[in-house]
Protein backbone atom coordinates (compact mmCIF):
# COMPACT_ATOMS: atom_id res chain seq x y z
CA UNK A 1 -5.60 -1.30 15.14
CA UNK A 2 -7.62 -3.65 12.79
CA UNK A 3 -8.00 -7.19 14.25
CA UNK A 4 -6.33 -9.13 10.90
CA UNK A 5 -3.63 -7.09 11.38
CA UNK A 6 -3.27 -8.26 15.33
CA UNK A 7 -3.89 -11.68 13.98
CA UNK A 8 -1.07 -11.72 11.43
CA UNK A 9 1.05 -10.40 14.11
CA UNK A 10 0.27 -12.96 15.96
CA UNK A 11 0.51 -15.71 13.44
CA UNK A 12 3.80 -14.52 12.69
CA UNK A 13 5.27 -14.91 16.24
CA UNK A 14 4.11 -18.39 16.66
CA UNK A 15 5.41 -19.38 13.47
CA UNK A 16 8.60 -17.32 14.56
CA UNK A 17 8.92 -19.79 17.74
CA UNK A 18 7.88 -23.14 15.90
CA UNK A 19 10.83 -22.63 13.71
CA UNK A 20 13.32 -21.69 16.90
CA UNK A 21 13.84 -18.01 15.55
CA UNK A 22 13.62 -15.00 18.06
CA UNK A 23 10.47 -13.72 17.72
CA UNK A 24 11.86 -10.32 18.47
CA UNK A 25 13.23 -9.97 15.16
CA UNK A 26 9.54 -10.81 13.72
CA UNK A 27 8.09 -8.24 16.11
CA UNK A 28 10.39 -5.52 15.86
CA UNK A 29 10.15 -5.56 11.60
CA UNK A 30 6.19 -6.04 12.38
CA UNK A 31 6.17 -2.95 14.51
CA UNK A 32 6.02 -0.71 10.97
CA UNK A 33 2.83 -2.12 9.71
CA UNK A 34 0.60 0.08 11.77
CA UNK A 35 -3.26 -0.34 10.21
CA UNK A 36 -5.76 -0.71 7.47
CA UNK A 37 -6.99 2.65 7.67
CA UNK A 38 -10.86 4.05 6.70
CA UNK A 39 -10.62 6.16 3.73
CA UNK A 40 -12.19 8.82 5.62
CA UNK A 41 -9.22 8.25 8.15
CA UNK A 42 -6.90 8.35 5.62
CA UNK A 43 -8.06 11.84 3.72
CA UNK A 44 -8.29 13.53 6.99
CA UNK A 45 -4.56 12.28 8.09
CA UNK A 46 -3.17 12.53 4.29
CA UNK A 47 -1.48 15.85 4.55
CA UNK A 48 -0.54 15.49 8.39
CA UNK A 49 0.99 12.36 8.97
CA UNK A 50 2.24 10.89 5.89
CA UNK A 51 5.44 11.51 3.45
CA UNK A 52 4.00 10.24 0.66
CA UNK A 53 1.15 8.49 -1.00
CA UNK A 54 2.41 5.47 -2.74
CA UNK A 55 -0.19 4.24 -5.51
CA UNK A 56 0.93 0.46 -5.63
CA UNK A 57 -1.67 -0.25 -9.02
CA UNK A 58 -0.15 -0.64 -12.52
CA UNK A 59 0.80 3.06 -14.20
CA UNK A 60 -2.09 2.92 -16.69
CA UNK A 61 -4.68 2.37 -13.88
CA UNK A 62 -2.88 5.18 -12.00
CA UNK A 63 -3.30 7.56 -14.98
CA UNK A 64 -6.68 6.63 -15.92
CA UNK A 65 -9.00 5.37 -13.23
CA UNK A 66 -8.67 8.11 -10.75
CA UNK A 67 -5.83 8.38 -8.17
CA UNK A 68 -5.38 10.33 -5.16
CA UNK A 69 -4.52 13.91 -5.90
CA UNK A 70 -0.40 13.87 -5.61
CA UNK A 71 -0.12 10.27 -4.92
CA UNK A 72 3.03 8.46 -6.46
CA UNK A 73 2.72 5.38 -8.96
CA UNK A 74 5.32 2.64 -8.13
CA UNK A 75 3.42 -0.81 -8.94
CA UNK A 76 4.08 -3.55 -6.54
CA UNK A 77 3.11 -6.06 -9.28
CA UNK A 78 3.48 -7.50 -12.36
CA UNK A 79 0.73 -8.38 -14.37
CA UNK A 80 1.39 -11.70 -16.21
CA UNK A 81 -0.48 -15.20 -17.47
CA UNK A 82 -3.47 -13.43 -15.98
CA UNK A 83 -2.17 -12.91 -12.30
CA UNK A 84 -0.47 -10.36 -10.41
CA UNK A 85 3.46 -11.32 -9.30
CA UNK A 86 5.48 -9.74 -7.17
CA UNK A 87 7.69 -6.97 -8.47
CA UNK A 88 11.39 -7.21 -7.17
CA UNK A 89 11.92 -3.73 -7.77
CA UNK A 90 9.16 -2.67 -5.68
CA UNK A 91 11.15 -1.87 -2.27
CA UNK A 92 13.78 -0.50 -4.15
CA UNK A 93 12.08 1.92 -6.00
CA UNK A 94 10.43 3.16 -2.84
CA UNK A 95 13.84 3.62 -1.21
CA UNK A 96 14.44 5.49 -3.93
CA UNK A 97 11.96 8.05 -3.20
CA UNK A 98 11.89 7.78 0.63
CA UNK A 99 14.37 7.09 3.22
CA UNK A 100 13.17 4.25 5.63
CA UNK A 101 12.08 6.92 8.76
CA UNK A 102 9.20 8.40 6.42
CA UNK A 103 5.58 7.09 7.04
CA UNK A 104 3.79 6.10 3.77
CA UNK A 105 0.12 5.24 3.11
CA UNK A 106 -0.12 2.75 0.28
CA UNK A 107 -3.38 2.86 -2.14
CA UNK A 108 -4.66 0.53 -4.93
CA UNK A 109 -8.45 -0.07 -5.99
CA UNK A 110 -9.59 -2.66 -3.72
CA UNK A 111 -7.09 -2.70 -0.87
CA UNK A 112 -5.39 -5.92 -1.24
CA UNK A 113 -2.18 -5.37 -3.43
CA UNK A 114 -1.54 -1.80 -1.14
CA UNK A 115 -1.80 -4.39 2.13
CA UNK A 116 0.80 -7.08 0.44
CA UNK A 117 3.04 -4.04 -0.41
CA UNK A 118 2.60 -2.46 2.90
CA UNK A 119 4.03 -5.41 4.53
CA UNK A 120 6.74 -5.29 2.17
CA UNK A 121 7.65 -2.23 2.97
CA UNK A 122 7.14 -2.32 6.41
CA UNK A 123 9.69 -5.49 6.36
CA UNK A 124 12.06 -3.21 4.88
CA UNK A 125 11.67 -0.36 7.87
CA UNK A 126 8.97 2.00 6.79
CA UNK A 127 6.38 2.86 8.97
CA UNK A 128 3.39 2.47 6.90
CA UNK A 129 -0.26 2.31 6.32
CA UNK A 130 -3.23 0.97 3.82
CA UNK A 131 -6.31 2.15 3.23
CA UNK A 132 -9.13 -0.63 3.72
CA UNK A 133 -11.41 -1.24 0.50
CA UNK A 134 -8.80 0.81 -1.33
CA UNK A 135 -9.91 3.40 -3.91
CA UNK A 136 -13.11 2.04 -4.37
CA UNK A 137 -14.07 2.64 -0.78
CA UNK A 138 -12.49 5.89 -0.74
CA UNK A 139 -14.79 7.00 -3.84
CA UNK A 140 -17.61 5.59 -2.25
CA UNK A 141 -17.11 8.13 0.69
CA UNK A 142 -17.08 10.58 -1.95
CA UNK A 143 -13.76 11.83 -1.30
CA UNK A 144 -11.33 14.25 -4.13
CA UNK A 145 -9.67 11.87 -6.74
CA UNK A 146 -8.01 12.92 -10.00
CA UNK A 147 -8.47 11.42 -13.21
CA UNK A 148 -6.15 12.25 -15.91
CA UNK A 149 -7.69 13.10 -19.36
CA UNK A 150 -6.56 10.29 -21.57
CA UNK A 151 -7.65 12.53 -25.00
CA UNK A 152 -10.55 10.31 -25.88
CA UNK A 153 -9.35 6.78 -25.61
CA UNK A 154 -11.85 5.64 -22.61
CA UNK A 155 -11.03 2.06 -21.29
CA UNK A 156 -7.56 1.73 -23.61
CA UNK A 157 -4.79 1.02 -21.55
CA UNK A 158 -1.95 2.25 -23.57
């Protein structure tokens, strides 16, 4: 298991008992988050393990910079005043997809908006993973993604 995921385990237990709360109920909604995952870990463990390939970027970077070959787009953000915010309807979506006893492997190009949505989704009782370095890793291994043909308007997000 990846060490910052130990660690935020961890953190979360301590601040669990410096605020008088059982840490069991941090621990056993922690238990879901399982690891950041290689891409190579994740490609050979893609059809195997998981229930679906959640693809937490916006929909037009989904369509046009290459996705994993059946993933599903369901953006855990909002893009706005030049930041990403939290979606609200993120978990919901999801549940609307998957029941809570499917494990999921959350994607986006770097790895950092699949983690925060991984541990969103774990809170909410999926078992899931992340891939580490995101897309861009996983292309740099050279593994299968699928890039939609957005009939010649390169770079336009519309």
């Amino acid at each position: 298991m990846a060490a910052t995921t130990l660690l935020h385990r961890f953190l979360l237990i301590c601040a669990a008992t410096a605020f008088n709360r059982p840490h069991d109920h941090w621990s056993h909604r922690l238990l879901h988050l399982r690891a950041a995952l290689s891409p190579t870990e994740a490609h050979e463990n893609i059809q195997t393990v998981y229930d679906g390939v959640i693809d937490v970027r916006m929909s037009a970077e989904h369509r046009l910079e290459g996705r994993i070959v059946d993933s599903i787009c369901i953006p855990a953000q909002l893009w706005e005043h030049g930041m990403y915010l939290p979606r609200h309807a993120f978990v919901p979506d999801v549940l609307e997809q998957f029941e809570t006893d499917c494990c999921l492997l959350c994607v986006c190009g770097d790895g950092r908006r699949s983690e925060l949505a991984a541990q969103q989704l774990a809170a909410a009782g999926f078992s899931v993973d992340y891939i580490d370095g995101g897309l861009n890793a996983w292309a740099e291994q050279s593994l299968e993604l699928e890039i939609e043909d957005d009939g010649g308007l390169v770079g336009s997000y519309v």
